[in-house]
Every structure is written in C-alpha cells, then in structure tokens.
C-alpha atoms as a PDB file:
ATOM      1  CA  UNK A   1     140.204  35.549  29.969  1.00  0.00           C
ATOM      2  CA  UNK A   2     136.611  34.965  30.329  1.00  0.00           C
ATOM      3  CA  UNK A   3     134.535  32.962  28.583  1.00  0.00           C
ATOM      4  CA  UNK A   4     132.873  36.567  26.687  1.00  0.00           C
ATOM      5  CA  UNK A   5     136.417  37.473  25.876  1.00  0.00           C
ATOM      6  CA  UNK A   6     137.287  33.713  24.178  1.00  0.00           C
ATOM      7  CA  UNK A   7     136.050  33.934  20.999  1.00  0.00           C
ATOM      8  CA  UNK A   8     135.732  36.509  18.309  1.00  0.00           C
ATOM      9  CA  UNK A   9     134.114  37.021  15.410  1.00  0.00           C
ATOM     10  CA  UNK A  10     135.376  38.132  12.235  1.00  0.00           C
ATOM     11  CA  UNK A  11     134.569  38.800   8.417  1.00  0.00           C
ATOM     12  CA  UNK A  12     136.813  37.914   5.600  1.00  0.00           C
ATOM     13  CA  UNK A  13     135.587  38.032   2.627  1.00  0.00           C
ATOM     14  CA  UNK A  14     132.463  37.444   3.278  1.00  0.00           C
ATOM     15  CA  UNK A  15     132.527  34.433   4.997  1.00  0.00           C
ATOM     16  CA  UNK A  16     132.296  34.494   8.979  1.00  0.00           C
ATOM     17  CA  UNK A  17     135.294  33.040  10.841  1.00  0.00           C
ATOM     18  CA  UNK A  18     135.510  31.742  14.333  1.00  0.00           C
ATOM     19  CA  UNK A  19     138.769  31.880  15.949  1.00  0.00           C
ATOM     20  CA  UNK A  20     139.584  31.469  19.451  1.00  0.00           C
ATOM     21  CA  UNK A  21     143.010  32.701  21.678  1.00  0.00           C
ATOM     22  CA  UNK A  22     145.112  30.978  22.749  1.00  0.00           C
ATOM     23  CA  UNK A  23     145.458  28.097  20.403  1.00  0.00           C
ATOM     24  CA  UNK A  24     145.785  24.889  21.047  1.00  0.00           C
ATOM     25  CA  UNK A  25     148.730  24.422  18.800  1.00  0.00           C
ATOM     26  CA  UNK A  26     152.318  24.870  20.471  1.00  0.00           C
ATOM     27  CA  UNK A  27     153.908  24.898  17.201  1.00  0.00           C
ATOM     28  CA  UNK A  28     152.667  28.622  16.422  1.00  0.00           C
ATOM     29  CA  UNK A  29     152.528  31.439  17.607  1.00  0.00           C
ATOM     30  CA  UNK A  30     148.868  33.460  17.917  1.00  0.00           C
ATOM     31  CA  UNK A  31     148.430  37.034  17.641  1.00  0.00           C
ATOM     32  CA  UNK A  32     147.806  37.575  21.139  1.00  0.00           C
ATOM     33  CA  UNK A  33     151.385  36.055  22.025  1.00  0.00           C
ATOM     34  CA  UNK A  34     152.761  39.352  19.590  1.00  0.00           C
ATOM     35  CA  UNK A  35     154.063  42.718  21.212  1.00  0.00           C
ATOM     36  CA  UNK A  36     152.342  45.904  20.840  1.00  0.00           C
ATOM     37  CA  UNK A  37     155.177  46.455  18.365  1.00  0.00           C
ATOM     38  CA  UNK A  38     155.222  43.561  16.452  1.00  0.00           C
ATOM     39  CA  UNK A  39     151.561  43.899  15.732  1.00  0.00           C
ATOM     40  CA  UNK A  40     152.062  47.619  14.924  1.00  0.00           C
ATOM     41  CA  UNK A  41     154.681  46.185  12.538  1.00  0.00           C
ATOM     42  CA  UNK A  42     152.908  43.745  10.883  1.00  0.00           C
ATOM     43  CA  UNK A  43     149.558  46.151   9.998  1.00  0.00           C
ATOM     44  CA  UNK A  44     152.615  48.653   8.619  1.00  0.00           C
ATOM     45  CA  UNK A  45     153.982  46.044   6.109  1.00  0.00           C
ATOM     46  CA  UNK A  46     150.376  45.001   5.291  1.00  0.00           C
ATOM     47  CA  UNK A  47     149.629  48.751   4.800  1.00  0.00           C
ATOM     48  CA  UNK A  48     152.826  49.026   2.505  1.00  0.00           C
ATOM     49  CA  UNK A  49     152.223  45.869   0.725  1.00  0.00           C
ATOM     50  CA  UNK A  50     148.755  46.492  -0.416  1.00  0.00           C
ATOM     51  CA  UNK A  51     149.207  50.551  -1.108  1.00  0.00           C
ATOM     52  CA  UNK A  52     153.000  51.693  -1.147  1.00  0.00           C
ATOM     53  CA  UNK A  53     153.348  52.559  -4.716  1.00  0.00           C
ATOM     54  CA  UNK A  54     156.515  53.100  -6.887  1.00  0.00           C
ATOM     55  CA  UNK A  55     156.271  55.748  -9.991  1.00  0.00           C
ATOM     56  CA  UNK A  56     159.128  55.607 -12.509  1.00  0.00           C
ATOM     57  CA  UNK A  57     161.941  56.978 -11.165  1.00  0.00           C
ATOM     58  CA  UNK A  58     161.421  54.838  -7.969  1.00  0.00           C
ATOM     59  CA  UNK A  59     160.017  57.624  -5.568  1.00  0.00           C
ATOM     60  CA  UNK A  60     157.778  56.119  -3.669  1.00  0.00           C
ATOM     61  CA  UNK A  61     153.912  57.322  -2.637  1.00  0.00           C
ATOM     62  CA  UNK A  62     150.869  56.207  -1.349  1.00  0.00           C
ATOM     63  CA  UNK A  63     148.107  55.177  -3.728  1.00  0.00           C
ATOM     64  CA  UNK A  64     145.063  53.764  -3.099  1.00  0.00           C
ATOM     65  CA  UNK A  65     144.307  52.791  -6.382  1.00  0.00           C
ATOM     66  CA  UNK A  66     147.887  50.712  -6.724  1.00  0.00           C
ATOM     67  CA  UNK A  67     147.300  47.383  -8.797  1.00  0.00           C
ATOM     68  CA  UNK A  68     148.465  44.426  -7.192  1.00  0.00           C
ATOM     69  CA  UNK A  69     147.819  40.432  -7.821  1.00  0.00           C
ATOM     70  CA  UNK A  70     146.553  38.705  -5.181  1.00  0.00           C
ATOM     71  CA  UNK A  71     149.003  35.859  -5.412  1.00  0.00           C
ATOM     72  CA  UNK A  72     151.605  38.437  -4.837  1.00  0.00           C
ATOM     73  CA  UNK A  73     150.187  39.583  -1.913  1.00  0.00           C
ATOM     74  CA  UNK A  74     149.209  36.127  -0.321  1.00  0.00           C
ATOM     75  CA  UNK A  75     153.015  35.168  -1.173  1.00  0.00           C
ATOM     76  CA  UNK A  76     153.592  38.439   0.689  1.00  0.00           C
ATOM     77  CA  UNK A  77     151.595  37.884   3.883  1.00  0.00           C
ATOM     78  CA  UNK A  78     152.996  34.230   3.868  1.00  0.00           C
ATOM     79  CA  UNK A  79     156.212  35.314   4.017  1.00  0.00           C
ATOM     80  CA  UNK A  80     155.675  38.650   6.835  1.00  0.00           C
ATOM     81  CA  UNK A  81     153.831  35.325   8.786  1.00  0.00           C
ATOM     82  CA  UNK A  82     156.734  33.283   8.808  1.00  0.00           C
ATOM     83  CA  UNK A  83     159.204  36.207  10.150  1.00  0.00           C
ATOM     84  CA  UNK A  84     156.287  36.490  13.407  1.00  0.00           C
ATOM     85  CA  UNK A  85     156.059  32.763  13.631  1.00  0.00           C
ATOM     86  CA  UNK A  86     152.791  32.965  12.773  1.00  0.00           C
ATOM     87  CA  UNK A  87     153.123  29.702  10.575  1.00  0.00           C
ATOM     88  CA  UNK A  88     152.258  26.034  11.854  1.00  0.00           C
ATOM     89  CA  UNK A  89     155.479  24.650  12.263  1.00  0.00           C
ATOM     90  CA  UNK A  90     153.700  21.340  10.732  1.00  0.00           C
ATOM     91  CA  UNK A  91     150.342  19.593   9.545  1.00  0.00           C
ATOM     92  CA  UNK A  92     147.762  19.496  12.975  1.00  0.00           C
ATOM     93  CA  UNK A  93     144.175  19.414  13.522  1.00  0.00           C
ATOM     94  CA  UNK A  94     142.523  22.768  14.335  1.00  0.00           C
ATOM     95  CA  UNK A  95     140.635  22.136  17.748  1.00  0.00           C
ATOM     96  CA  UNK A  96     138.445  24.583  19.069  1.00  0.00           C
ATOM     97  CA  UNK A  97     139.252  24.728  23.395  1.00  0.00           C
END
C-alpha cells in the first residue's frame, strides 16, 4: 500500500475522521481484513437495520421514512461489530502508523 493509499478521509456527522489501514491493534480486526462477503453482509444488515420496516401483521417492507432510536441502532451496530470482530478485544491507545 502506498503512502497515497494509507489514509482516508471520511465524514460522520459532520466531523472529519482520520483513519488509517491496517491498524496497529492485533486485538481487532479492520475492515480491510473482511471478505468481499462479509462487507457485503454487514452494509445489508445496516441497510435492514436502519430501513426494513414491519406493518401490523408482520409483513415486512422497505421504508425510508421508518422511525428508529438511535440507541437502538448503536446497540445494533455494536452488536453486528462484535459478530465481524470488529470490537477491541480490550482498552489500547489508538496510534496512528
């Protein structure tokens, strides 16, 4: 990877964030250790989580406009992180490379 390629750039809620691949953790994974698949996966339950609606008899549709708390969904995301291990396995200092 060259040293263009090393860092990216990215907006979340409005604040810019700096991230760099690979980590220098070894007790996570980072997305770009993830398969094709598994990233596929993960955008799928994000997709699902944030618009997959339910009406009352349980059929289930997309809707853009589906109400959701964002506790829920951070609880949510937590949890699809874990099942990628995507979560720091314990507390370490982020260093950049």
């Amino acid at each position: 990877m060259d040293s263009a390629d090393a860092y990216k750039w990215d907006r979340f809620m409005g604040l810019e964030i700096r991230y760099a691949f690979p980590s220098v953790s070894t007790h996570m994974k980072t997305p770009d250790r993830l398969s094709q698949d598994e990233l596929l996966g993960i955008v799928r339950a994000v997709q699902c989580c944030l618009y997959l609606d339910h009406d009352d008899q349980e059929a289930k549709f997309w809707n853009p406009d589906k109400q959701w708390s964002g506790a829920d969904v951070c609880q949510d995301l937590a949890g699809l992180f874990d099942q990628h291990g995507l979560v720091p396995a314990r507390e370490e200092a982020y260093v950049l490379p």
